[in-house]
PDB file of N, CA and C in Angstrom:
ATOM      1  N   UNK A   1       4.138  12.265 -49.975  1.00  0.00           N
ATOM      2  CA  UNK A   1       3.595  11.247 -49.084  1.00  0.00           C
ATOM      3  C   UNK A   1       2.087  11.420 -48.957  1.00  0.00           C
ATOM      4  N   UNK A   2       1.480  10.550 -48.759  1.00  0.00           N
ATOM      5  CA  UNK A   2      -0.135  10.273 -48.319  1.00  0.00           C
ATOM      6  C   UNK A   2      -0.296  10.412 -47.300  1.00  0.00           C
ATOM      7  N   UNK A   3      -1.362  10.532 -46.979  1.00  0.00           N
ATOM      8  CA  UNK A   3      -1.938  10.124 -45.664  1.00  0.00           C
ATOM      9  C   UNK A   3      -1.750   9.036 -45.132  1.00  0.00           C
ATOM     10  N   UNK A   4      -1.830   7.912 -45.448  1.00  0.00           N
ATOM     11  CA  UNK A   4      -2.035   6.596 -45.217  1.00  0.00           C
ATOM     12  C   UNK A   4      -0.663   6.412 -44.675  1.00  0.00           C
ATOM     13  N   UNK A   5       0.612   7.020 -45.411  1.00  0.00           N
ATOM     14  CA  UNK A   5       2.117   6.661 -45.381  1.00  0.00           C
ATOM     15  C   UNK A   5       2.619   7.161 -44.011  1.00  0.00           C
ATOM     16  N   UNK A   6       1.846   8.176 -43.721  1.00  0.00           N
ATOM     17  CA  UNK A   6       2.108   9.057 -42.494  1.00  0.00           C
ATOM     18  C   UNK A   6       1.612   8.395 -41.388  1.00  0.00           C
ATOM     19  N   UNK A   7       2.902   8.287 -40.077  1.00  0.00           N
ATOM     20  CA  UNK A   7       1.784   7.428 -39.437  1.00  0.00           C
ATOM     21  C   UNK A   7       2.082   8.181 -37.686  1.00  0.00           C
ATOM     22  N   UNK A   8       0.757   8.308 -37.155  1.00  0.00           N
ATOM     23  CA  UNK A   8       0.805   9.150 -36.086  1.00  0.00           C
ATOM     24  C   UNK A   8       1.915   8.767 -34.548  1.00  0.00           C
ATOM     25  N   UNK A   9       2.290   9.918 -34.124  1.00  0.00           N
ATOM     26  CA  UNK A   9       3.076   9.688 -33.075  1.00  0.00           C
ATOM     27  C   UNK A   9       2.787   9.645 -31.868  1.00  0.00           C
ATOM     28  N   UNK A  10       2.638   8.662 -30.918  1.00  0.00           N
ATOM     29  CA  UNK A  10       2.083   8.440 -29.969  1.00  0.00           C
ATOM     30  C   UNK A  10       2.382   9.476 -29.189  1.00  0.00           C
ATOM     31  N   UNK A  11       1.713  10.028 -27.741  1.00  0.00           N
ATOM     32  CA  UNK A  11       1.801  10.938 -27.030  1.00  0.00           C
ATOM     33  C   UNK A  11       2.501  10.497 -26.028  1.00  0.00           C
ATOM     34  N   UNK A  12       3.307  10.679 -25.058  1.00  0.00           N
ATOM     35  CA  UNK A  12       3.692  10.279 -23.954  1.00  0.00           C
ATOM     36  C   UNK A  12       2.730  10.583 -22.925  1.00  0.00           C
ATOM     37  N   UNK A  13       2.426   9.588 -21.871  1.00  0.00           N
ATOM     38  CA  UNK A  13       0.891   9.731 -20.841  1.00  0.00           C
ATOM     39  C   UNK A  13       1.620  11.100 -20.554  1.00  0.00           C
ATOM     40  N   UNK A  14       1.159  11.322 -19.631  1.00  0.00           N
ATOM     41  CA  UNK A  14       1.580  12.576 -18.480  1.00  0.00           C
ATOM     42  C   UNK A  14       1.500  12.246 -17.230  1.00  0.00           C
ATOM     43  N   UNK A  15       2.538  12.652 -16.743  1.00  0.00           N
ATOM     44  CA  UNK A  15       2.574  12.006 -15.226  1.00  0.00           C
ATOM     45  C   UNK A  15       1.775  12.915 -14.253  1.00  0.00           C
ATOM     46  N   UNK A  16       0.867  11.957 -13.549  1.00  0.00           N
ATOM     47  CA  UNK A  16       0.089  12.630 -12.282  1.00  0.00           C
ATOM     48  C   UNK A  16       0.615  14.085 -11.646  1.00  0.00           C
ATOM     49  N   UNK A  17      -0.110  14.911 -11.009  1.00  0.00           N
ATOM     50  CA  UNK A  17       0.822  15.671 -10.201  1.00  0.00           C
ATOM     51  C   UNK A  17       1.210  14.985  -8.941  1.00  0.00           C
ATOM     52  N   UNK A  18       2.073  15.326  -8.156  1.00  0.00           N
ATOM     53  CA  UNK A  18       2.696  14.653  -7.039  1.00  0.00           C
ATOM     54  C   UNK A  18       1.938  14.342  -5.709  1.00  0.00           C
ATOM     55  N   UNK A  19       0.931  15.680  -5.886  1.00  0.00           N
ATOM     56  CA  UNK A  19      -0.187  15.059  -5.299  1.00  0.00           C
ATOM     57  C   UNK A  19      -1.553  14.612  -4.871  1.00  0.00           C
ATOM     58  N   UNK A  20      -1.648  14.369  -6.324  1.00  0.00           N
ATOM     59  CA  UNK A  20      -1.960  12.881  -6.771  1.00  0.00           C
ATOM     60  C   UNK A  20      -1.693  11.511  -6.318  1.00  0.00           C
ATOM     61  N   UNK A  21      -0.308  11.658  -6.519  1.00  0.00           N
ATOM     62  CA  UNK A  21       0.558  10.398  -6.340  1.00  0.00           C
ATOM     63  C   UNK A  21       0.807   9.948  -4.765  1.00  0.00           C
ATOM     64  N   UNK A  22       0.792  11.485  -3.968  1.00  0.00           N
ATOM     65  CA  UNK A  22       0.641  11.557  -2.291  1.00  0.00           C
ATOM     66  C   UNK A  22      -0.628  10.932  -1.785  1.00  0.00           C
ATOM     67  N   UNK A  23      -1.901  11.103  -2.336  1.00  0.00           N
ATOM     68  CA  UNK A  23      -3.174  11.229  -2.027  1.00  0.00           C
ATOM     69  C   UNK A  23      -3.131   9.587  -2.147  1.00  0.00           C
ATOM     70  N   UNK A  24      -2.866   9.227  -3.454  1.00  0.00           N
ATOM     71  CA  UNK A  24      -3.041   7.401  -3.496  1.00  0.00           C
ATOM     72  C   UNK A  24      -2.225   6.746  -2.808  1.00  0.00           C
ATOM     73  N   UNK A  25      -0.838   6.921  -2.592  1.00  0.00           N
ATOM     74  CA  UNK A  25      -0.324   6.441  -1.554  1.00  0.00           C
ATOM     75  C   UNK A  25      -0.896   6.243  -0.328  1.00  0.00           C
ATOM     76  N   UNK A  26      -1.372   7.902   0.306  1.00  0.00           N
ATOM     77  CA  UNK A  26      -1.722   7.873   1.705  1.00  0.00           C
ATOM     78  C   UNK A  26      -2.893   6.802   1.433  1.00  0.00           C
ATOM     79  N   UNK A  27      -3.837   6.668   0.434  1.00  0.00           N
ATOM     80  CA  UNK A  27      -4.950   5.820   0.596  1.00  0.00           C
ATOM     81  C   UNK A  27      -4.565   4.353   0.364  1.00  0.00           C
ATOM     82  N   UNK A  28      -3.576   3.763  -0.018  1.00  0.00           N
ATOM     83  CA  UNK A  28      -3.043   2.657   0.142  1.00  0.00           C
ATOM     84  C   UNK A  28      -2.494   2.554   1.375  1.00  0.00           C
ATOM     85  N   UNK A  29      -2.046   2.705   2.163  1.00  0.00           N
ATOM     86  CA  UNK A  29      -1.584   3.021   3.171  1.00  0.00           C
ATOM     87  C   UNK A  29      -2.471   2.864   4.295  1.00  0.00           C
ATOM     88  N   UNK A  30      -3.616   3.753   4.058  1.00  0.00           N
ATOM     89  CA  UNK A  30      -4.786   3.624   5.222  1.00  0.00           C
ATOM     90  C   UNK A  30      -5.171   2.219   4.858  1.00  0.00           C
ATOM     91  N   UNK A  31      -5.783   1.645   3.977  1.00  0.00           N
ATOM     92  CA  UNK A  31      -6.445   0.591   3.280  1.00  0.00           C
ATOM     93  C   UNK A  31      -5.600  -0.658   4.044  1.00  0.00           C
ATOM     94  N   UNK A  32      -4.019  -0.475   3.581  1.00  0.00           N
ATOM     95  CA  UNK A  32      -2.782  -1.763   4.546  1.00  0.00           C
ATOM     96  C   UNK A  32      -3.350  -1.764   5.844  1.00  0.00           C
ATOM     97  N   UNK A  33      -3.500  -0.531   6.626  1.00  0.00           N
ATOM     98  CA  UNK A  33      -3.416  -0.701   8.366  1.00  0.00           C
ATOM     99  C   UNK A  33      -4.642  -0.848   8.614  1.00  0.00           C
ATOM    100  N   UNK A  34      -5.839  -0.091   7.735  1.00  0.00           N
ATOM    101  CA  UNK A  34      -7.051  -0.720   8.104  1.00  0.00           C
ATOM    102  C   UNK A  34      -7.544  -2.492   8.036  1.00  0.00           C
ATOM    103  N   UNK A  35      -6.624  -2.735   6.921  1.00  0.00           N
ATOM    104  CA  UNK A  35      -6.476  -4.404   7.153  1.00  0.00           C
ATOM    105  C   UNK A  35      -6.152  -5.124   8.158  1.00  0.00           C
ATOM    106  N   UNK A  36      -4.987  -4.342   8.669  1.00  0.00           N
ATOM    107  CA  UNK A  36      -3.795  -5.266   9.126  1.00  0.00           C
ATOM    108  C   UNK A  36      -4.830  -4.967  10.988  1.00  0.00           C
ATOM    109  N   UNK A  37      -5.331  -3.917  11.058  1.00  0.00           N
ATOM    110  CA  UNK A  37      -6.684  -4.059  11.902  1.00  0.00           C
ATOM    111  C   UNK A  37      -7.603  -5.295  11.998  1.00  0.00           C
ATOM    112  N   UNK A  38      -8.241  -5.257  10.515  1.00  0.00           N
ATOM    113  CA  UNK A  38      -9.626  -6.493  10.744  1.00  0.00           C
ATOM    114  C   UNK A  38      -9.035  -7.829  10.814  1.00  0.00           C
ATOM    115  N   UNK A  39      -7.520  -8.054  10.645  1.00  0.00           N
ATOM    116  CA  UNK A  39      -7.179  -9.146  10.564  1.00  0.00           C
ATOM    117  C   UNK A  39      -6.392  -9.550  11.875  1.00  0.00           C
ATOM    118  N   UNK A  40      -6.508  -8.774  12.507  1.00  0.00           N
ATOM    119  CA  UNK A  40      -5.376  -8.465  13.581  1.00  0.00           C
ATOM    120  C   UNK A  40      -6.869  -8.676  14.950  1.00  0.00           C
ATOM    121  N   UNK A  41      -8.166  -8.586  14.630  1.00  0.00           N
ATOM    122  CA  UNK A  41      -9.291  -8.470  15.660  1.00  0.00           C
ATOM    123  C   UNK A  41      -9.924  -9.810  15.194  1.00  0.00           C
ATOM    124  N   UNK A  42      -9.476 -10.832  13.904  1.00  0.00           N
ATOM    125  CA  UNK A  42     -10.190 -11.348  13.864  1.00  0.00           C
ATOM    126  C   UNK A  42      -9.132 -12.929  13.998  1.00  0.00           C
ATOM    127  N   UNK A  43      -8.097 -12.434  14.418  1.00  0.00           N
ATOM    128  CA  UNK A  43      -6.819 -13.213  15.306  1.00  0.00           C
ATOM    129  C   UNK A  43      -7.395 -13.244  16.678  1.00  0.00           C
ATOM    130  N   UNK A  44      -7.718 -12.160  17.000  1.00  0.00           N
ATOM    131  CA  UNK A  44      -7.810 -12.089  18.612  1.00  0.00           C
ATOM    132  C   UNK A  44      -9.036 -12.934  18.758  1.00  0.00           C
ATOM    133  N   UNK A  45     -10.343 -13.026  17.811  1.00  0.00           N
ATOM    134  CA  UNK A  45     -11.569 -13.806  18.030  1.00  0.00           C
ATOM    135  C   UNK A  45     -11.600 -15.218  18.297  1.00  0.00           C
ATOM    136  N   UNK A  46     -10.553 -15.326  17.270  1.00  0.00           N
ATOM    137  CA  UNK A  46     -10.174 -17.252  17.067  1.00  0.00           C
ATOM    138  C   UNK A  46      -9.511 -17.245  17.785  1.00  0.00           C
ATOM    139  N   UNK A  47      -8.398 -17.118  18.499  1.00  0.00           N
ATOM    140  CA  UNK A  47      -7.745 -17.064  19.343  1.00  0.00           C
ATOM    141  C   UNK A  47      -8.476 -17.301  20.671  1.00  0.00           C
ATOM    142  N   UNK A  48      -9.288 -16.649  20.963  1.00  0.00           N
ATOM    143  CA  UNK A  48     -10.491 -16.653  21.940  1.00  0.00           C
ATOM    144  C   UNK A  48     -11.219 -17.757  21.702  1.00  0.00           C
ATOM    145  N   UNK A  49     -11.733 -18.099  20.822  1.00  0.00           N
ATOM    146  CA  UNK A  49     -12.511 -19.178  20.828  1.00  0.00           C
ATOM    147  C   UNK A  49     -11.663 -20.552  20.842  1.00  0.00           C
ATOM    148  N   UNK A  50     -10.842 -20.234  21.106  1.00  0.00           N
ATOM    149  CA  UNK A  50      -9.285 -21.549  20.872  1.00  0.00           C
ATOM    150  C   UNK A  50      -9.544 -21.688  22.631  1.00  0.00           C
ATOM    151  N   UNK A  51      -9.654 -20.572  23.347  1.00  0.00           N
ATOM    152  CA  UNK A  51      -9.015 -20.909  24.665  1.00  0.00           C
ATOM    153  C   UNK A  51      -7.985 -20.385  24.897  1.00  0.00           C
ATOM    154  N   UNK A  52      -7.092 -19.771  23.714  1.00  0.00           N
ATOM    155  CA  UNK A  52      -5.793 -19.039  23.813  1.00  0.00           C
ATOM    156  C   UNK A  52      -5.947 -17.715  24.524  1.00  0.00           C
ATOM    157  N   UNK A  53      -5.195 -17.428  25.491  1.00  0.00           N
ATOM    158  CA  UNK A  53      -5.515 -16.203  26.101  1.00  0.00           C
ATOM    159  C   UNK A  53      -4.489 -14.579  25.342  1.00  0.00           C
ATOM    160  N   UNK A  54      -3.857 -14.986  24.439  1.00  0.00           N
ATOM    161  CA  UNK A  54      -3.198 -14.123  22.867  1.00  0.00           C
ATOM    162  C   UNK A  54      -3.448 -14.934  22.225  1.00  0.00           C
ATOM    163  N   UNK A  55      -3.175 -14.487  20.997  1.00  0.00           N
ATOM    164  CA  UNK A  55      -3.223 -14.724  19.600  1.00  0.00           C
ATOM    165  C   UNK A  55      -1.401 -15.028  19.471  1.00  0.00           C
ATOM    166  N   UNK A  56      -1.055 -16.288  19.071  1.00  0.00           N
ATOM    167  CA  UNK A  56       0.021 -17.087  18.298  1.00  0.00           C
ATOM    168  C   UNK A  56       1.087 -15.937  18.575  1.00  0.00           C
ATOM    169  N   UNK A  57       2.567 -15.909  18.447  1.00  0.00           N
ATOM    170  CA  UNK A  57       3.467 -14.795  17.979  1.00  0.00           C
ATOM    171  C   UNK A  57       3.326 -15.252  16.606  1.00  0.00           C
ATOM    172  N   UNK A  58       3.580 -16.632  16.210  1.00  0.00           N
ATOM    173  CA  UNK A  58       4.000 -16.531  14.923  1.00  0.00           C
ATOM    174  C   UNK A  58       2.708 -16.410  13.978  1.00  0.00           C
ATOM    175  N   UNK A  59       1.263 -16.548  14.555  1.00  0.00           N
ATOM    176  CA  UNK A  59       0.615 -15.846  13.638  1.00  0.00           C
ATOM    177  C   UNK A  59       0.607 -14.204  13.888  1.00  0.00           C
ATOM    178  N   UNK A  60       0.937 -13.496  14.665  1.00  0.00           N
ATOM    179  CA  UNK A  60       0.871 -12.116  14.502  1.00  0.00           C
ATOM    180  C   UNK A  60       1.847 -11.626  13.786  1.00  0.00           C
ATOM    181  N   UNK A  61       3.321 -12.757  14.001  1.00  0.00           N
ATOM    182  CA  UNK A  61       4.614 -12.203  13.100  1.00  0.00           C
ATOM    183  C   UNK A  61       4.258 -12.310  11.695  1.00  0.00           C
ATOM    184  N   UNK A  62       3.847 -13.341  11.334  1.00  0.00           N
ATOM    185  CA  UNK A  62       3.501 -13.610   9.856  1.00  0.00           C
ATOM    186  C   UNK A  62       2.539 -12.483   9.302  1.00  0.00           C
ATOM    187  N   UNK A  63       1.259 -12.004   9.621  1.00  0.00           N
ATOM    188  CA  UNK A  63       0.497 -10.785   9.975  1.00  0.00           C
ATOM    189  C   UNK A  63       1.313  -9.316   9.805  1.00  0.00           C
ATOM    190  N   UNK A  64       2.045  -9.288  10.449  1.00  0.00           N
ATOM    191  CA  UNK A  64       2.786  -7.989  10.358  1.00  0.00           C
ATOM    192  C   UNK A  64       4.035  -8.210   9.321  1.00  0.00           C
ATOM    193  N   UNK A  65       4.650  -9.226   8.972  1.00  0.00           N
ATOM    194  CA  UNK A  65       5.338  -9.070   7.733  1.00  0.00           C
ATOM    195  C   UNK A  65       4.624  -9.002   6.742  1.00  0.00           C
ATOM    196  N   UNK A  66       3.597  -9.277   6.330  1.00  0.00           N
ATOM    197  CA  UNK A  66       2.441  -9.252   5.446  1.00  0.00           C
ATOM    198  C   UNK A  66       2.428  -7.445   5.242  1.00  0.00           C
ATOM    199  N   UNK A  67       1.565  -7.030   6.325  1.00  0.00           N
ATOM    200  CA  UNK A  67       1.607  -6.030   5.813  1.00  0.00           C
ATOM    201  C   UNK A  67       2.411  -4.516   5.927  1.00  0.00           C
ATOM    202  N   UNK A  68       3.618  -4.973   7.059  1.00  0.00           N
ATOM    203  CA  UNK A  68       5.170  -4.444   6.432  1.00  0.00           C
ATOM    204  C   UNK A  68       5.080  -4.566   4.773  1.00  0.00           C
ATOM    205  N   UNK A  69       5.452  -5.737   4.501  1.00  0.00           N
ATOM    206  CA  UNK A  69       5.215  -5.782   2.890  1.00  0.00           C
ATOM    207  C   UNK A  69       4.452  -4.499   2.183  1.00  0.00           C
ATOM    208  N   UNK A  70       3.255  -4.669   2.183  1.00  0.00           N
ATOM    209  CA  UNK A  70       2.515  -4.299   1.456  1.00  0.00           C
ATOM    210  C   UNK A  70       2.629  -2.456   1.933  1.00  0.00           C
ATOM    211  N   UNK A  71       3.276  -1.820   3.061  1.00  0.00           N
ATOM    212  CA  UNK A  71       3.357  -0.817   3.116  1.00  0.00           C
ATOM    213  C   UNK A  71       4.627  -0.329   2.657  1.00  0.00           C
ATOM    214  N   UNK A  72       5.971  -1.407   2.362  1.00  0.00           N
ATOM    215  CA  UNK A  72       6.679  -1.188   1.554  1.00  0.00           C
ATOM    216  C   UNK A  72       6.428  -0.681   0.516  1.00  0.00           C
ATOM    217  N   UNK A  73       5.483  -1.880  -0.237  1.00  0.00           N
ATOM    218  CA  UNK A  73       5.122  -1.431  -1.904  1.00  0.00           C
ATOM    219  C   UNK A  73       4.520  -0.165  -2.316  1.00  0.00           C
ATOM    220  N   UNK A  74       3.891   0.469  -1.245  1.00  0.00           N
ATOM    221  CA  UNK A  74       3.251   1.836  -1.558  1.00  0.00           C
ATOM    222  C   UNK A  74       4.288   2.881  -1.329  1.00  0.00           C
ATOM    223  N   UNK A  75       5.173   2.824  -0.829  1.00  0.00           N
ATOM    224  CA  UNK A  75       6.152   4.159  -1.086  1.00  0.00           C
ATOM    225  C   UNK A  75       7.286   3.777   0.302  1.00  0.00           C
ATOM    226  N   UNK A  76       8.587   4.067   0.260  1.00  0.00           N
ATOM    227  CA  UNK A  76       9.255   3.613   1.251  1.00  0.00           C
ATOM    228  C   UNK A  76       9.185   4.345   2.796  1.00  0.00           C
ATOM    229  N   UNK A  77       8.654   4.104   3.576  1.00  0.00           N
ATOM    230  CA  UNK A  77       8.337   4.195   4.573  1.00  0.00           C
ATOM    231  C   UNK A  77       9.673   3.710   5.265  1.00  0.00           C
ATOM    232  N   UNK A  78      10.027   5.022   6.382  1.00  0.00           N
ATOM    233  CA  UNK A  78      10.897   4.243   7.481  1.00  0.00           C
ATOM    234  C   UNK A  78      10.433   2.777   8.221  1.00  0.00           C
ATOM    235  N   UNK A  79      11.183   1.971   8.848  1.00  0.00           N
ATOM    236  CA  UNK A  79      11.158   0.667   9.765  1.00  0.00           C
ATOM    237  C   UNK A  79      10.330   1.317  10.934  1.00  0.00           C
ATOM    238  N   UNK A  80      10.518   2.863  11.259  1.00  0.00           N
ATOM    239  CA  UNK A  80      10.061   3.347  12.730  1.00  0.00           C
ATOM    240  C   UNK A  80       8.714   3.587  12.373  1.00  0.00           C
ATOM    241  N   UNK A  81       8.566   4.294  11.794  1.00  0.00           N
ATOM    242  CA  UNK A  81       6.826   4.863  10.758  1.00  0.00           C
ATOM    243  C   UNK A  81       5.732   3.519  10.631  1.00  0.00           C
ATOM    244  N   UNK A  82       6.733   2.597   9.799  1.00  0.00           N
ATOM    245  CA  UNK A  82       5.729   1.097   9.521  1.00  0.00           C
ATOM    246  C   UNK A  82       5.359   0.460  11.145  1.00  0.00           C
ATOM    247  N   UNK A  83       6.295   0.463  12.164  1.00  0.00           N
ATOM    248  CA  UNK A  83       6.161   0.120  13.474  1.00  0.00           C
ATOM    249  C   UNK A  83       5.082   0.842  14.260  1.00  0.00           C
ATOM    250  N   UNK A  84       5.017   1.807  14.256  1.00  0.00           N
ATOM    251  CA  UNK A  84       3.910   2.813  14.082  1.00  0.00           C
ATOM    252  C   UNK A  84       2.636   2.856  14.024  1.00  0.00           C
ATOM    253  N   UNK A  85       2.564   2.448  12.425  1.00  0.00           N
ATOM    254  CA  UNK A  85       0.788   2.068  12.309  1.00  0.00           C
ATOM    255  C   UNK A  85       0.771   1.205  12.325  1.00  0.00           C
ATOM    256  N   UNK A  86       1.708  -0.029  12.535  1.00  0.00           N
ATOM    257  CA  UNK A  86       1.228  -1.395  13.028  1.00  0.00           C
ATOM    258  C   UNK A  86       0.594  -1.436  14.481  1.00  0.00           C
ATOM    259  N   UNK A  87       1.541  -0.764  15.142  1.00  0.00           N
ATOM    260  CA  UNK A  87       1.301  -0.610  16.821  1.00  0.00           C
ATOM    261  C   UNK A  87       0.010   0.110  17.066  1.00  0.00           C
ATOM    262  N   UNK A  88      -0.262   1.061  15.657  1.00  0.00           N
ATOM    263  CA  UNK A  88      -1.691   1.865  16.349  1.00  0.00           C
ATOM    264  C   UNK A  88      -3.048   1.277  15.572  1.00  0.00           C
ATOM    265  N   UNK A  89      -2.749   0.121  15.075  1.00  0.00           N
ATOM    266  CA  UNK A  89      -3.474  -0.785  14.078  1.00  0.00           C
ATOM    267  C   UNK A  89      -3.673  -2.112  15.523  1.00  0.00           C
ATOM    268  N   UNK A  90      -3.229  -2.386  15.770  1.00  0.00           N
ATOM    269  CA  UNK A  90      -3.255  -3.728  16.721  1.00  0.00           C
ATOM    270  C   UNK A  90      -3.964  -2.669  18.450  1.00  0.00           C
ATOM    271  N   UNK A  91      -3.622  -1.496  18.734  1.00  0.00           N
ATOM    272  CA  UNK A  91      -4.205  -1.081  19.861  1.00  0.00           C
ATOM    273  C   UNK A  91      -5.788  -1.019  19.199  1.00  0.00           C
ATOM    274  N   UNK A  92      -6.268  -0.529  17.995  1.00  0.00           N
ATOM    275  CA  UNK A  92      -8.028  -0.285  17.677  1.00  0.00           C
ATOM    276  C   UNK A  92      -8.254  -1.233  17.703  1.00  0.00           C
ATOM    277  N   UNK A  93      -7.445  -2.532  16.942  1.00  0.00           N
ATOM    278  CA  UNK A  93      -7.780  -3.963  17.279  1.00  0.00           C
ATOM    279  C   UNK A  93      -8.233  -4.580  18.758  1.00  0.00           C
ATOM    280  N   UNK A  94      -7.210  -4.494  19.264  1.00  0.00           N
ATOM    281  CA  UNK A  94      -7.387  -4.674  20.624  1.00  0.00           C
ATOM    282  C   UNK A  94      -9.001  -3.696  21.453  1.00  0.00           C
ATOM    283  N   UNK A  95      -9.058  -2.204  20.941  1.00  0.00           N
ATOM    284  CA  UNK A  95     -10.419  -1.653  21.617  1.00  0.00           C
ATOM    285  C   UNK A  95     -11.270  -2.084  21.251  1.00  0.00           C
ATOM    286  N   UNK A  96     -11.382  -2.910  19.887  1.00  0.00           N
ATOM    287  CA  UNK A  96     -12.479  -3.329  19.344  1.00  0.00           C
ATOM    288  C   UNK A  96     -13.114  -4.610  19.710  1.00  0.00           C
ATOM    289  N   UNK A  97     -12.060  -5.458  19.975  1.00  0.00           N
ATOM    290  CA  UNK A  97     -12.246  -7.039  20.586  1.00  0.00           C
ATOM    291  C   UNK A  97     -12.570  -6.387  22.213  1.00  0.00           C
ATOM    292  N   UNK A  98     -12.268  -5.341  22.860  1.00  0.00           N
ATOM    293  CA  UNK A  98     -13.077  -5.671  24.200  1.00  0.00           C
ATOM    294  C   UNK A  98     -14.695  -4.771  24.342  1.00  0.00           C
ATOM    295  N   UNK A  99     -14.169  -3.922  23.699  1.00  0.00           N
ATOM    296  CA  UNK A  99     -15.980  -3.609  22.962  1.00  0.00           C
ATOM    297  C   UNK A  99     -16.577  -4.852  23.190  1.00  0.00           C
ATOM    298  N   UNK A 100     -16.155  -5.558  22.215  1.00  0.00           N
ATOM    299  CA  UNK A 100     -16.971  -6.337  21.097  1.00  0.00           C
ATOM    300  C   UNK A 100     -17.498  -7.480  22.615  1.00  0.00           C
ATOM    301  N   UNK A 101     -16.217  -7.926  23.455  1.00  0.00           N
ATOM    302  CA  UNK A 101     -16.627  -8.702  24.300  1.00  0.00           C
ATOM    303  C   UNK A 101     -17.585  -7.991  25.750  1.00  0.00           C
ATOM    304  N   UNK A 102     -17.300  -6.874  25.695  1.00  0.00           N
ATOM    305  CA  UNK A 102     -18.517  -6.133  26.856  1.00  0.00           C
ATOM    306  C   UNK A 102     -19.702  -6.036  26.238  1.00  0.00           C
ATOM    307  N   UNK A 103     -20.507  -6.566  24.720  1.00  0.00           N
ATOM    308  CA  UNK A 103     -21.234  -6.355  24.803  1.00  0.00           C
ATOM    309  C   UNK A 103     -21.920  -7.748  25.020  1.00  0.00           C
TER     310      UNK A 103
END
């Protein structure tokens, strides 16, 4: 056989170490609730400027299935855990909109 006839064998990637795979998660993860924050303060703004004294249920429900979702997709998270940093995602929200209005 030749060279030419011979034909090379691909390598299999190599899988990350695990944590690796921990580290990007947790940073997907922060990235979801830090969202589900600016979007969650910038509900409460319009909302305010509506005259509404909350923000919609069904825009906050829609909001939090959103990024339920998206904390699904990063690794399975309990229902209690995702409840969690939603709840501690909507309280910075909330410190931030009365900041924002004392100043």
């Amino acid at each position: 056989t030749t060279r030419s006839e011979i034909k090379a064998v691909p390598k299999a990637k190599a899988k990350p170490p695990k944590s690796d795979i921990k580290a990007a998660a947790d940073a997907q993860i922060k990235a979801a609730v830090e969202a589900h924050t600016a979007e969650t303060l910038a509900q409460l703004k319009i909302s305010a400027s509506r005259g509404q004294k909350c923000v919609p249920g069904h825009v906050m429900d829609g909001l939090r299935n959103r990024t339920t979702l998206k904390l699904k997709e990063v690794r399975s998270l309990g229902t209690a855990m995702i409840s969690k940093k939603l709840s501690l995602a909507e309280e910075i929200a909330v410190s931030q909109y009365i900041a924002f209005i004392k100043r």
